[in-house]
Every structure is written in structure tokens, then in C-alpha cells.
C-alpha atoms as a PDB file:
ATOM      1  CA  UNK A   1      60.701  32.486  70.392  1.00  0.00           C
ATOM      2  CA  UNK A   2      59.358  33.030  74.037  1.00  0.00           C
ATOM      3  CA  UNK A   3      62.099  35.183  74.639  1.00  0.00           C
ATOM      4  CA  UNK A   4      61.363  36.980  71.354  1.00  0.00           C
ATOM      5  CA  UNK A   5      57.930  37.638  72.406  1.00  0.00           C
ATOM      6  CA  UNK A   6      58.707  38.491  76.128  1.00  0.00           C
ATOM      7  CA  UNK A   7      60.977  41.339  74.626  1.00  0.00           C
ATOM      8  CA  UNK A   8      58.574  43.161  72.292  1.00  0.00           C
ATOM      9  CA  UNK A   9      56.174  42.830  75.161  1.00  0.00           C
ATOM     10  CA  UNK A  10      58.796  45.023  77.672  1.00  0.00           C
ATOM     11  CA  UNK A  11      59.605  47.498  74.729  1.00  0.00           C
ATOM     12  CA  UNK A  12      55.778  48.011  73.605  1.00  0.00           C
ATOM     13  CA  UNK A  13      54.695  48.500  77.237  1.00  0.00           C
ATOM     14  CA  UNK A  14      57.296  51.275  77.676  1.00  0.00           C
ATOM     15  CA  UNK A  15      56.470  52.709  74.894  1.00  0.00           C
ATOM     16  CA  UNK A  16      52.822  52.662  76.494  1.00  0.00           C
ATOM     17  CA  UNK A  17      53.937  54.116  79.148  1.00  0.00           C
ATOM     18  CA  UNK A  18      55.587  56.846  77.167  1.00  0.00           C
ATOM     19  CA  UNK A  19      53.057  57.541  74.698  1.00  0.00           C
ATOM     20  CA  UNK A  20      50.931  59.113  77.614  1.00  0.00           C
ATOM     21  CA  UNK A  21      53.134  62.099  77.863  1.00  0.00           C
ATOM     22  CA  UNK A  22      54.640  61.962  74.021  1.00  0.00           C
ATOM     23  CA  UNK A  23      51.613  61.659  72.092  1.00  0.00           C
ATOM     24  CA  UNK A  24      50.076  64.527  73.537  1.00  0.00           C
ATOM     25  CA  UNK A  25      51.076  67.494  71.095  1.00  0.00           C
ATOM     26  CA  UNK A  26      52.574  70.333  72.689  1.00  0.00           C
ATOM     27  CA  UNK A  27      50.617  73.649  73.352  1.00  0.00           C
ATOM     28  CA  UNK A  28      52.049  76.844  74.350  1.00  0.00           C
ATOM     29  CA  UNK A  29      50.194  77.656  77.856  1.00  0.00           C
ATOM     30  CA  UNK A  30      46.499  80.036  76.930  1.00  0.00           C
ATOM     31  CA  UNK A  31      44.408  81.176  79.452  1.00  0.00           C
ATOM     32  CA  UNK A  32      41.413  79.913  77.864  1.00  0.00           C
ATOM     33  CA  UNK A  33      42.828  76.051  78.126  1.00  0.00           C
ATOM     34  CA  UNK A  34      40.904  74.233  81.265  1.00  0.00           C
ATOM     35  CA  UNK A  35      44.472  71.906  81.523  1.00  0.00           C
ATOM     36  CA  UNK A  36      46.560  74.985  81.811  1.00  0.00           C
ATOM     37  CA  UNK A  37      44.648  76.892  84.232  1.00  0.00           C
ATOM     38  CA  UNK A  38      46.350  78.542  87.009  1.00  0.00           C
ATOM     39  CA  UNK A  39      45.561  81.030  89.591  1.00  0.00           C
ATOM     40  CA  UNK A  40      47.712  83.911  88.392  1.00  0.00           C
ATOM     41  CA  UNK A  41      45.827  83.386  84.886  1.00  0.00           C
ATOM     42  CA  UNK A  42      42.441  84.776  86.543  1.00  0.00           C
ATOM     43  CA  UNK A  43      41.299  88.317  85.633  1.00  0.00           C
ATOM     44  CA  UNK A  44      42.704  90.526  88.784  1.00  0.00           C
ATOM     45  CA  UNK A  45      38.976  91.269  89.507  1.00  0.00           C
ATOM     46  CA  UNK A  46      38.704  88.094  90.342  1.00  0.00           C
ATOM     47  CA  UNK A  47      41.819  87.396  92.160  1.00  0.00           C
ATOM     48  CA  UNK A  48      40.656  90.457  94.272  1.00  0.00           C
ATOM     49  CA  UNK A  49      37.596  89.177  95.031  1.00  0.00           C
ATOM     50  CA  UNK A  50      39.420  85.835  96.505  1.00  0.00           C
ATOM     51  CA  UNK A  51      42.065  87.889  98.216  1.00  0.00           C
ATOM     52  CA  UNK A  52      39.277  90.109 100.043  1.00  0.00           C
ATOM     53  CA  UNK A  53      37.603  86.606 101.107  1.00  0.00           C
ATOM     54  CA  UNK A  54      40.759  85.102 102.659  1.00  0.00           C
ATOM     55  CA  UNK A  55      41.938  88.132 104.738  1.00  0.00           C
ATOM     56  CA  UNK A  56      38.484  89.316 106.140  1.00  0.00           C
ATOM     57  CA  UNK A  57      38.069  85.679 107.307  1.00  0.00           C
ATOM     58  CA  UNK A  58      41.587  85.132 108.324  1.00  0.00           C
ATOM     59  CA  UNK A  59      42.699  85.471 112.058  1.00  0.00           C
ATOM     60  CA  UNK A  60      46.412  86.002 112.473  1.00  0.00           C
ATOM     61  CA  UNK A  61      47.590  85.255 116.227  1.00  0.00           C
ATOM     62  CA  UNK A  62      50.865  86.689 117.780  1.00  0.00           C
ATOM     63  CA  UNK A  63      52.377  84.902 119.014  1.00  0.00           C
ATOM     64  CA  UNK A  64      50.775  81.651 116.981  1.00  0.00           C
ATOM     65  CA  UNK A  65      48.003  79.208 119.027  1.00  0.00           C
ATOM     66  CA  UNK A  66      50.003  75.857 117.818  1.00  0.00           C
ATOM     67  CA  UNK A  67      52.154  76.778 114.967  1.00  0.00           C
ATOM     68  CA  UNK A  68      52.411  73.756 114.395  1.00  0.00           C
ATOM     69  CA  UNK A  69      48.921  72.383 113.845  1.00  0.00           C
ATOM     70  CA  UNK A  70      46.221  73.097 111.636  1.00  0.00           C
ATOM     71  CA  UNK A  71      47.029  74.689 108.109  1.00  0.00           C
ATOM     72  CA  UNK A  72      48.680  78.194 108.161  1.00  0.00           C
ATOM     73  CA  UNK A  73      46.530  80.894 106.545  1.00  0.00           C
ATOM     74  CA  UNK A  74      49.361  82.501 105.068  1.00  0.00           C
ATOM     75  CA  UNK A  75      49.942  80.608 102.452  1.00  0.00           C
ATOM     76  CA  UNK A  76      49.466  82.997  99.318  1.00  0.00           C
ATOM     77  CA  UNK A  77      52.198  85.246 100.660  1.00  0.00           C
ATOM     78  CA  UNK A  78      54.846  82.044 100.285  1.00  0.00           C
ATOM     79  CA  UNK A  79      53.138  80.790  96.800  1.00  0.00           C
ATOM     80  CA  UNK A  80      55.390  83.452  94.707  1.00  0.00           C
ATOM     81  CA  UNK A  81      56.281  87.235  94.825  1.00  0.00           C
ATOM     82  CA  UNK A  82      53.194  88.157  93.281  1.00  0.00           C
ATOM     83  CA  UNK A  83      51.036  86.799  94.985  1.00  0.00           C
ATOM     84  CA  UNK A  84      52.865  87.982  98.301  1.00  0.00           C
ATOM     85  CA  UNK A  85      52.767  91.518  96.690  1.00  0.00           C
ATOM     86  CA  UNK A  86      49.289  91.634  95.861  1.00  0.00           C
ATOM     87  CA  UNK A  87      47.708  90.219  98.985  1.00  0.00           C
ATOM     88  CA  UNK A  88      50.151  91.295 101.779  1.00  0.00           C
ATOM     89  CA  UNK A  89      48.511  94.747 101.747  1.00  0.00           C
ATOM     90  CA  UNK A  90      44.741  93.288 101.773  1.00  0.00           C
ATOM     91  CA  UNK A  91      45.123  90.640 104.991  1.00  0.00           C
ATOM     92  CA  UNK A  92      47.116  93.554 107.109  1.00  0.00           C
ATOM     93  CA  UNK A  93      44.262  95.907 106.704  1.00  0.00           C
ATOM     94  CA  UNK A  94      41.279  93.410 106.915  1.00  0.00           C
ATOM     95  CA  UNK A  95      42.519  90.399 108.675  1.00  0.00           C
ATOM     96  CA  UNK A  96      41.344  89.995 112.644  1.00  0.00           C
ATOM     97  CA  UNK A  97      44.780  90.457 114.263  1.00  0.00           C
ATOM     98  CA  UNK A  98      45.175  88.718 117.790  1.00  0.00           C
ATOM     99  CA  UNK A  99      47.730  89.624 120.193  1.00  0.00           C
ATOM    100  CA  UNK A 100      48.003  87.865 123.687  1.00  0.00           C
ATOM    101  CA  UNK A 101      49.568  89.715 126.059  1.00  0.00           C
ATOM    102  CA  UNK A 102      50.395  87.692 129.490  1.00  0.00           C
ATOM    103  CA  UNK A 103      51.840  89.031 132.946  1.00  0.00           C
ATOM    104  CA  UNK A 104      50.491  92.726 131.412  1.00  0.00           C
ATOM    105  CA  UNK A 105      53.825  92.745 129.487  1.00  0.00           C
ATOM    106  CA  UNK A 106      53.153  94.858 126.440  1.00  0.00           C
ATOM    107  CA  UNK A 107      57.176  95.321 125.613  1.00  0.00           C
ATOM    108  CA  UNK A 108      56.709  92.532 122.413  1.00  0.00           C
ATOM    109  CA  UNK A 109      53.790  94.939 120.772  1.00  0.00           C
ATOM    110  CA  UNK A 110      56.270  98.222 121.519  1.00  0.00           C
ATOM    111  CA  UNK A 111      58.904  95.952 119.795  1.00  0.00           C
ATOM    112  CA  UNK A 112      56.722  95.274 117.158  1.00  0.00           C
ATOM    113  CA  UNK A 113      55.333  98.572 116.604  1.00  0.00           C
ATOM    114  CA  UNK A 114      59.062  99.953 116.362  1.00  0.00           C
ATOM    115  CA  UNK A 115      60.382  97.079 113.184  1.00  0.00           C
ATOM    116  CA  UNK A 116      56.891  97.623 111.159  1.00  0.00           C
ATOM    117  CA  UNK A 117      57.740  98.523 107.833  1.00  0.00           C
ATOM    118  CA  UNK A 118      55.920 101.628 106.506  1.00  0.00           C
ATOM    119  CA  UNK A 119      53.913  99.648 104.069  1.00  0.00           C
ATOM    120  CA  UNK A 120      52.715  97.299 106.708  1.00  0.00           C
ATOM    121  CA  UNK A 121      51.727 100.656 109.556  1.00  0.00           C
ATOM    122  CA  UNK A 122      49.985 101.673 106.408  1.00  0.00           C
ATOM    123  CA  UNK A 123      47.637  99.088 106.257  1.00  0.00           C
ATOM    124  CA  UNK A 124      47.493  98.575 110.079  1.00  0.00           C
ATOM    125  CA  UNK A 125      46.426 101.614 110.442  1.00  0.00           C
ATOM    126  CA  UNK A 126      42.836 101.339 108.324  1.00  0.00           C
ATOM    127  CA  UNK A 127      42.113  97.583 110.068  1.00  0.00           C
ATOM    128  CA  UNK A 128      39.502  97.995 112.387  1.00  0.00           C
ATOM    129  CA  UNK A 129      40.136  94.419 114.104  1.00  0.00           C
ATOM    130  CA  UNK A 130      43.418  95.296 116.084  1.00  0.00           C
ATOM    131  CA  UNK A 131      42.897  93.714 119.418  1.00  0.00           C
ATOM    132  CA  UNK A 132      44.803  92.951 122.579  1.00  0.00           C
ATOM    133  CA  UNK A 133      43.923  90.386 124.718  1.00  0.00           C
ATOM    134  CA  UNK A 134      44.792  90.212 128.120  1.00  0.00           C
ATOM    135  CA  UNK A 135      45.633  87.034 130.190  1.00  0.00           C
ATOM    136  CA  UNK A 136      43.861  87.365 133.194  1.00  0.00           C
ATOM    137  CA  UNK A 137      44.381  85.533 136.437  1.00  0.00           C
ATOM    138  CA  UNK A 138      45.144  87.670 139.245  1.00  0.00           C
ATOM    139  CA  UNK A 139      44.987  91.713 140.797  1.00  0.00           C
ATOM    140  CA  UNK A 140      48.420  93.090 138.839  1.00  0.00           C
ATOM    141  CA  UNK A 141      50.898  93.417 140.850  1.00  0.00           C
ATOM    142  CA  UNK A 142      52.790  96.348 141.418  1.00  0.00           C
ATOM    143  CA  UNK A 143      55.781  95.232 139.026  1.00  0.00           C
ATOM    144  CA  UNK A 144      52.499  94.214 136.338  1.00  0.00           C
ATOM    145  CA  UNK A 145      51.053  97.862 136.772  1.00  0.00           C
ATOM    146  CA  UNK A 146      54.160  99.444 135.823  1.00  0.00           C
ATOM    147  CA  UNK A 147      54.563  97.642 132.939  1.00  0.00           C
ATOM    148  CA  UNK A 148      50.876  98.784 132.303  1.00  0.00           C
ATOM    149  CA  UNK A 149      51.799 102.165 132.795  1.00  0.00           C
ATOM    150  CA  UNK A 150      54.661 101.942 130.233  1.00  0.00           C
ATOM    151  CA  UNK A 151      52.010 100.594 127.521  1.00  0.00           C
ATOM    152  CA  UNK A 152      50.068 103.809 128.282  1.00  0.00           C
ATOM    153  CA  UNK A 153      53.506 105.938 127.840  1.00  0.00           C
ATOM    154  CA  UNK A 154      54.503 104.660 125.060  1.00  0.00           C
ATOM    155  CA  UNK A 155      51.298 105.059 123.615  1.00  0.00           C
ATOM    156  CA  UNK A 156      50.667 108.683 124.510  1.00  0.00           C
ATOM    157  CA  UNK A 157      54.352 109.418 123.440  1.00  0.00           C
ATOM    158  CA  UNK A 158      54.295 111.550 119.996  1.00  0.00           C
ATOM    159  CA  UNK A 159      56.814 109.481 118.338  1.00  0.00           C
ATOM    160  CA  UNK A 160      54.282 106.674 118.790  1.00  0.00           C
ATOM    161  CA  UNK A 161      51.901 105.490 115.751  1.00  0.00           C
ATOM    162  CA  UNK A 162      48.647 106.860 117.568  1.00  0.00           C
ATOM    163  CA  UNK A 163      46.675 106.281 114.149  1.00  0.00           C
ATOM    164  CA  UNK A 164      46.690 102.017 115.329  1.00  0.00           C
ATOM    165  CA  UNK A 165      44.015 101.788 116.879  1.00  0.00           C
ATOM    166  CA  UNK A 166      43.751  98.699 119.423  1.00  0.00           C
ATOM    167  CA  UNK A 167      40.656  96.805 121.115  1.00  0.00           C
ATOM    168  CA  UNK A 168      40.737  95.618 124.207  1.00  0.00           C
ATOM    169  CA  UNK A 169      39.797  91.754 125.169  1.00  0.00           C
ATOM    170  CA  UNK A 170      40.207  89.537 128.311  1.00  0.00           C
ATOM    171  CA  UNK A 171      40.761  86.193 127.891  1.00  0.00           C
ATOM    172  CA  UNK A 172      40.719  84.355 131.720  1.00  0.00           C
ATOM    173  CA  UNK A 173      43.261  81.841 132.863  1.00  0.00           C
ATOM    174  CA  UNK A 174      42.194  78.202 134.240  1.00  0.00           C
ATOM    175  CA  UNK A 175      43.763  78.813 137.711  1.00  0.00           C
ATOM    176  CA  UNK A 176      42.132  82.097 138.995  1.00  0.00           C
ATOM    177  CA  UNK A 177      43.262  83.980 141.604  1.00  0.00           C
ATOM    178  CA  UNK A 178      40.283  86.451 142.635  1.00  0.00           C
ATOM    179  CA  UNK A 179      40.427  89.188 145.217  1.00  0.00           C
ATOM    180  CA  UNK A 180      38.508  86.985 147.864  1.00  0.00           C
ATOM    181  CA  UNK A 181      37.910  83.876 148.679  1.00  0.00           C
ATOM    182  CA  UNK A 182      36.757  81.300 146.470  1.00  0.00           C
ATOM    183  CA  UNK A 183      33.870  80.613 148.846  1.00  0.00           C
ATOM    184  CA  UNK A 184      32.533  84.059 148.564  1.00  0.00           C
ATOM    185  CA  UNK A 185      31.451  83.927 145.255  1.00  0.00           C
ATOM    186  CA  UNK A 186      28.368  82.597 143.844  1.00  0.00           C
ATOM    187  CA  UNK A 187      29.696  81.037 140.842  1.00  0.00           C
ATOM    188  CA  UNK A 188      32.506  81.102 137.956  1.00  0.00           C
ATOM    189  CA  UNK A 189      31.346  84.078 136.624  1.00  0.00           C
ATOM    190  CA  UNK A 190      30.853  85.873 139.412  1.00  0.00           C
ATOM    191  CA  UNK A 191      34.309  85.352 140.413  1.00  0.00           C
ATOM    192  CA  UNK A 192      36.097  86.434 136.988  1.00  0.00           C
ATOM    193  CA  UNK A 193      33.453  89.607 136.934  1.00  0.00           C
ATOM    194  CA  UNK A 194      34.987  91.105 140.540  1.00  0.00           C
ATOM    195  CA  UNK A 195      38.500  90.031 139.281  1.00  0.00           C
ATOM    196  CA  UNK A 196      37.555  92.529 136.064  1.00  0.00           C
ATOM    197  CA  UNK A 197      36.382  95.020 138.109  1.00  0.00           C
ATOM    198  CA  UNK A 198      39.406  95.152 140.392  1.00  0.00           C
ATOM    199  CA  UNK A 199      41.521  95.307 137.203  1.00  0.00           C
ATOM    200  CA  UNK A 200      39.449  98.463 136.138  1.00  0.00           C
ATOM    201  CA  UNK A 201      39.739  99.932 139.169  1.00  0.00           C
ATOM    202  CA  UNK A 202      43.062  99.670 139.364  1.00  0.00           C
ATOM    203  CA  UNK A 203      43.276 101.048 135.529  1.00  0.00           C
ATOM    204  CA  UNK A 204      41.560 103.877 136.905  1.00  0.00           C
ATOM    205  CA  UNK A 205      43.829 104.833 139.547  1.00  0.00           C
ATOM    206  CA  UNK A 206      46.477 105.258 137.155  1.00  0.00           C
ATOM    207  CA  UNK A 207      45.109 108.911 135.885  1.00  0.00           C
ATOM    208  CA  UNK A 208      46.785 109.666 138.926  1.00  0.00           C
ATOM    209  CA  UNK A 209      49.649 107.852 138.462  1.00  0.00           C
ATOM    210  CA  UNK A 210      51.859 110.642 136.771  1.00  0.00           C
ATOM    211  CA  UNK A 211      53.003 113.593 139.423  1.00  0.00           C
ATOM    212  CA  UNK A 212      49.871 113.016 141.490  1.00  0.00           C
ATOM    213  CA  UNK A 213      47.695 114.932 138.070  1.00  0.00           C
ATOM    214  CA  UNK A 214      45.383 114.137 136.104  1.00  0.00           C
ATOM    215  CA  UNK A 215      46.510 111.826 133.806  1.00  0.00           C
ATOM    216  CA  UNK A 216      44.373 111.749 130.376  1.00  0.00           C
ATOM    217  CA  UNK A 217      45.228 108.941 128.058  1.00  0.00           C
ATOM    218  CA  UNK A 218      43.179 108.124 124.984  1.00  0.00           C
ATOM    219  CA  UNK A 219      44.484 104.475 124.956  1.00  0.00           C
ATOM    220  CA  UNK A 220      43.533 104.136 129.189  1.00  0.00           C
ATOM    221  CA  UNK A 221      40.543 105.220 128.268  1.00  0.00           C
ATOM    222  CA  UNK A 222      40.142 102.728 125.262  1.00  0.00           C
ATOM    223  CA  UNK A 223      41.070 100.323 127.710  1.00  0.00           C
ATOM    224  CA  UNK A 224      38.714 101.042 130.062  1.00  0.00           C
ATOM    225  CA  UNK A 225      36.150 101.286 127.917  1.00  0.00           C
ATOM    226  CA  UNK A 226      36.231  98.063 126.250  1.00  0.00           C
ATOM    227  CA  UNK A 227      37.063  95.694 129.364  1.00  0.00           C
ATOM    228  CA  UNK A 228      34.291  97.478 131.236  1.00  0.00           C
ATOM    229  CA  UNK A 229      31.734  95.977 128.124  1.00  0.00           C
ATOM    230  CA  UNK A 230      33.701  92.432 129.183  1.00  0.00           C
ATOM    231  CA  UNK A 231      32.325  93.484 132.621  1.00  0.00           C
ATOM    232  CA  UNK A 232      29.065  94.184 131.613  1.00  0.00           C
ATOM    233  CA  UNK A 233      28.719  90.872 129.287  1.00  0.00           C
ATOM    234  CA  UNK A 234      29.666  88.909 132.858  1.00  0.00           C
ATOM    235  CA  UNK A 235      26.814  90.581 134.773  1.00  0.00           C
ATOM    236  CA  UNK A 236      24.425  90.070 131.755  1.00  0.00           C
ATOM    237  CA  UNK A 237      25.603  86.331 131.557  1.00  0.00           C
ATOM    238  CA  UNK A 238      25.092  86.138 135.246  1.00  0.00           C
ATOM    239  CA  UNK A 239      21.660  87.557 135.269  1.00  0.00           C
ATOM    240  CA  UNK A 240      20.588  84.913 132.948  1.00  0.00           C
ATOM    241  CA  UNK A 241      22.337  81.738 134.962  1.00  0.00           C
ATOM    242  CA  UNK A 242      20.730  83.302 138.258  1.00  0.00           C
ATOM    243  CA  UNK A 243      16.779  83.660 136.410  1.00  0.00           C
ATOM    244  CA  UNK A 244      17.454  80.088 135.008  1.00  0.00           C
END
């Protein structure tokens, strides 16, 4: 009898089990259903709106700060082909895109610039947060100021997408080494503000650099323009620390 009773226990609780898939009828999916809700099933205003979110607040890094920490923004172009198609466009043009460049080797962007797709220059091309930031350490050397030099050639060659626009940003190593002595300066900042300046005025020199002319370049003066305001936020910072 036990056994009896230990049996139709087993069966009835598997048929518990069971009945919380089984007894639920079956409904074809409907967009108006909370339980069958799905991200695809949102009007494309809507879906707009969250793709326009995501890539104006996204910062994509090349190469990646620790790929392998921290969750990858990306992750609506791997969710299906849709969604890759639809927001692919949107981050490239409105995303903040970060490219380190260290030793003053620009050859990876010049790679880069060379595989695009058309579809992806297309949107590059109206994103306004295209940046390049420099590793700085040291005065170039002269192997480091030809491979600036190149940068500048490549960008003033025609066959070059001149309609991506780039930013310039420094971004200063731990070890520094300045143009004088470590004793000479008055503090940290003073120190990486003469080790800009140097850097501009060795940017500067290049105009000169081609046939002993005048060498105009619209990305050298980009260049100069931008890591001069770096220069100018040092002195402003130091100001502040010296009045303090």
C-alpha cells in the first residue's frame, strides 16, 4: 500500500511539474502581449530613440582599454542582423571614437583608413568626435618625426579621405622624459606643459620639412591647433595651483 501511495505521489508531482508549461494554452506571439515582448517588437521610433542613446554615449577605443573587462558596448551589433543593420550606421557617426597612437606611429590609422568599407567612411565622415590621442613621454625622435611626417603625407595625399576629420589629444605617460632636468621645473604640470611645447615646436618646424618650402598642411595645422589648447589648459591649471 505504501508503495502504492509513494508511486502516485512521484507521477502526480511530475505531472506538477509539467502542468506549469502544459496547462498554459498556446498563443501565437502579438505585440500587444507583456509575456511576449521583445525588443525588435517596439515601434522603430522607438528603437531609434534607444539606438541614438547608446551610440552618443558610447566610447569605442582602438585598440580596446582591457578587452577583456567591463561589458562591451557593442553588443546590439552581435544580438542579430537587424539589429547590427540598423544601429551600425548610428554608433559610427555619433559614437566618441578613441584612437591611441604611441611612439607617434600613425601606420595602424593609415591601415585602417585604407580596409573601411564605404558604408562605414560614410558615417565617419559626419562624426564630429574622431580623435587621436597621443602618448606622450619624450621630445620625438628623429625616427618618431618621420613617422609624423608620413601621417601628414598621407593625409594631404588626394587619394586620402580628407572629409575625416580628426581631433587632436595628449594623453602623458607615467615615466616622463622632459627636455630638462627634473629639478628645473616647478611642478608636474609644469614639466608636461614644456614637454608640449617642445612637441609643438617641433610640429612647427616641419612646414619646412618638404624641399626646404613652405609646407601647408590642413591636418599640421589641426594638430597644432588642438595640442596648443592642451598647452593652454596646463598653463591655466598651473595658474590656479600657483594662486592656491
Amino acid at each position: 500500500m505504501f508503495r502504492k501511495l509513494r508511486t502516485a505521489s512521484q507521477q502526480w508531482a511530475t505531472k506538477r511539474r509539467d502542468s506549469l508549461i502544459s496547462t498554459r494554452p498556446t498563443q501565437t506571439p502579438n505585440n500587444n502581449n507583456p509575456t511576449s515582448a521583445s525588443f525588435l517588437g517596439l515601434p522603430p521610433e522607438i528603437r531609434n530613440q534607444i539606438y541614438h542613446h547608446l551610440a552618443s554615449t558610447t566610447t569605442l577605443t582602438l585598440p580596446p582599454v582591457r578587452p577583456r573587462k567591463g561589458p562591451q558596448p557593442i553588443g546590439l551589433l552581435l544580438a542579430c542582423k537587424q539589429t547590427h543593420a540598423e544601429f551600425r550606421a548610428l554608433l559610427l557617426s555619433q559614437a566618441n571614437l578613441l584612437v591611441w597612437i604611441s611612439g607617434f606611429d600613425f601606420s595602424g590609422v593609415v591601415r585602417m583608413l585604407r580596409v573601411l568599407p564605404p558604408k562605414d567612411r560614410e558615417a565617419l565622415q559626419i562624426n564630429p568626435h574622431l580623435c587621436l590621442s597621443i602618448f606622450l613621454s619624450h621630445v620625438p625622435s628623429r625616427e618618431e618625426r618621420r613617422a609624423l611626417l608620413d601621417w601628414l603625407l598621407v593625409r594631404e595625399d588626394t587619394h586620402s579621405d580628407e572629409t575625416l576629420v580628426f581631433r587632436y589629444d595628449v594623453h602623458f605617460n607615467v615615466r616622463l622624459r622632459p627636455p630638462r632636468p627634473p629639478s628645473r621645473y616647478v611642478n608636474g604640470y609644469h614639466m608636461r606643459r614644456e614637454l608640449l611645447q617642445t612637441l609643438i615646436w617641433r610640429l612647427e618646424q616641419m612646414k619646412y620639412a618638404v624641399s626646404g618650402q613652405v609646407f601647408v598642411n590642413l591636418e599640421l595645422v589641426r594638430m597644432v591647433e588642438d595640442l596648443q589648447a592642451c598647452a593652454d589648459v596646463l598653463k591655466e591649471v598651473m595658474d590656479d595651483f600657483a594662486a592656491g
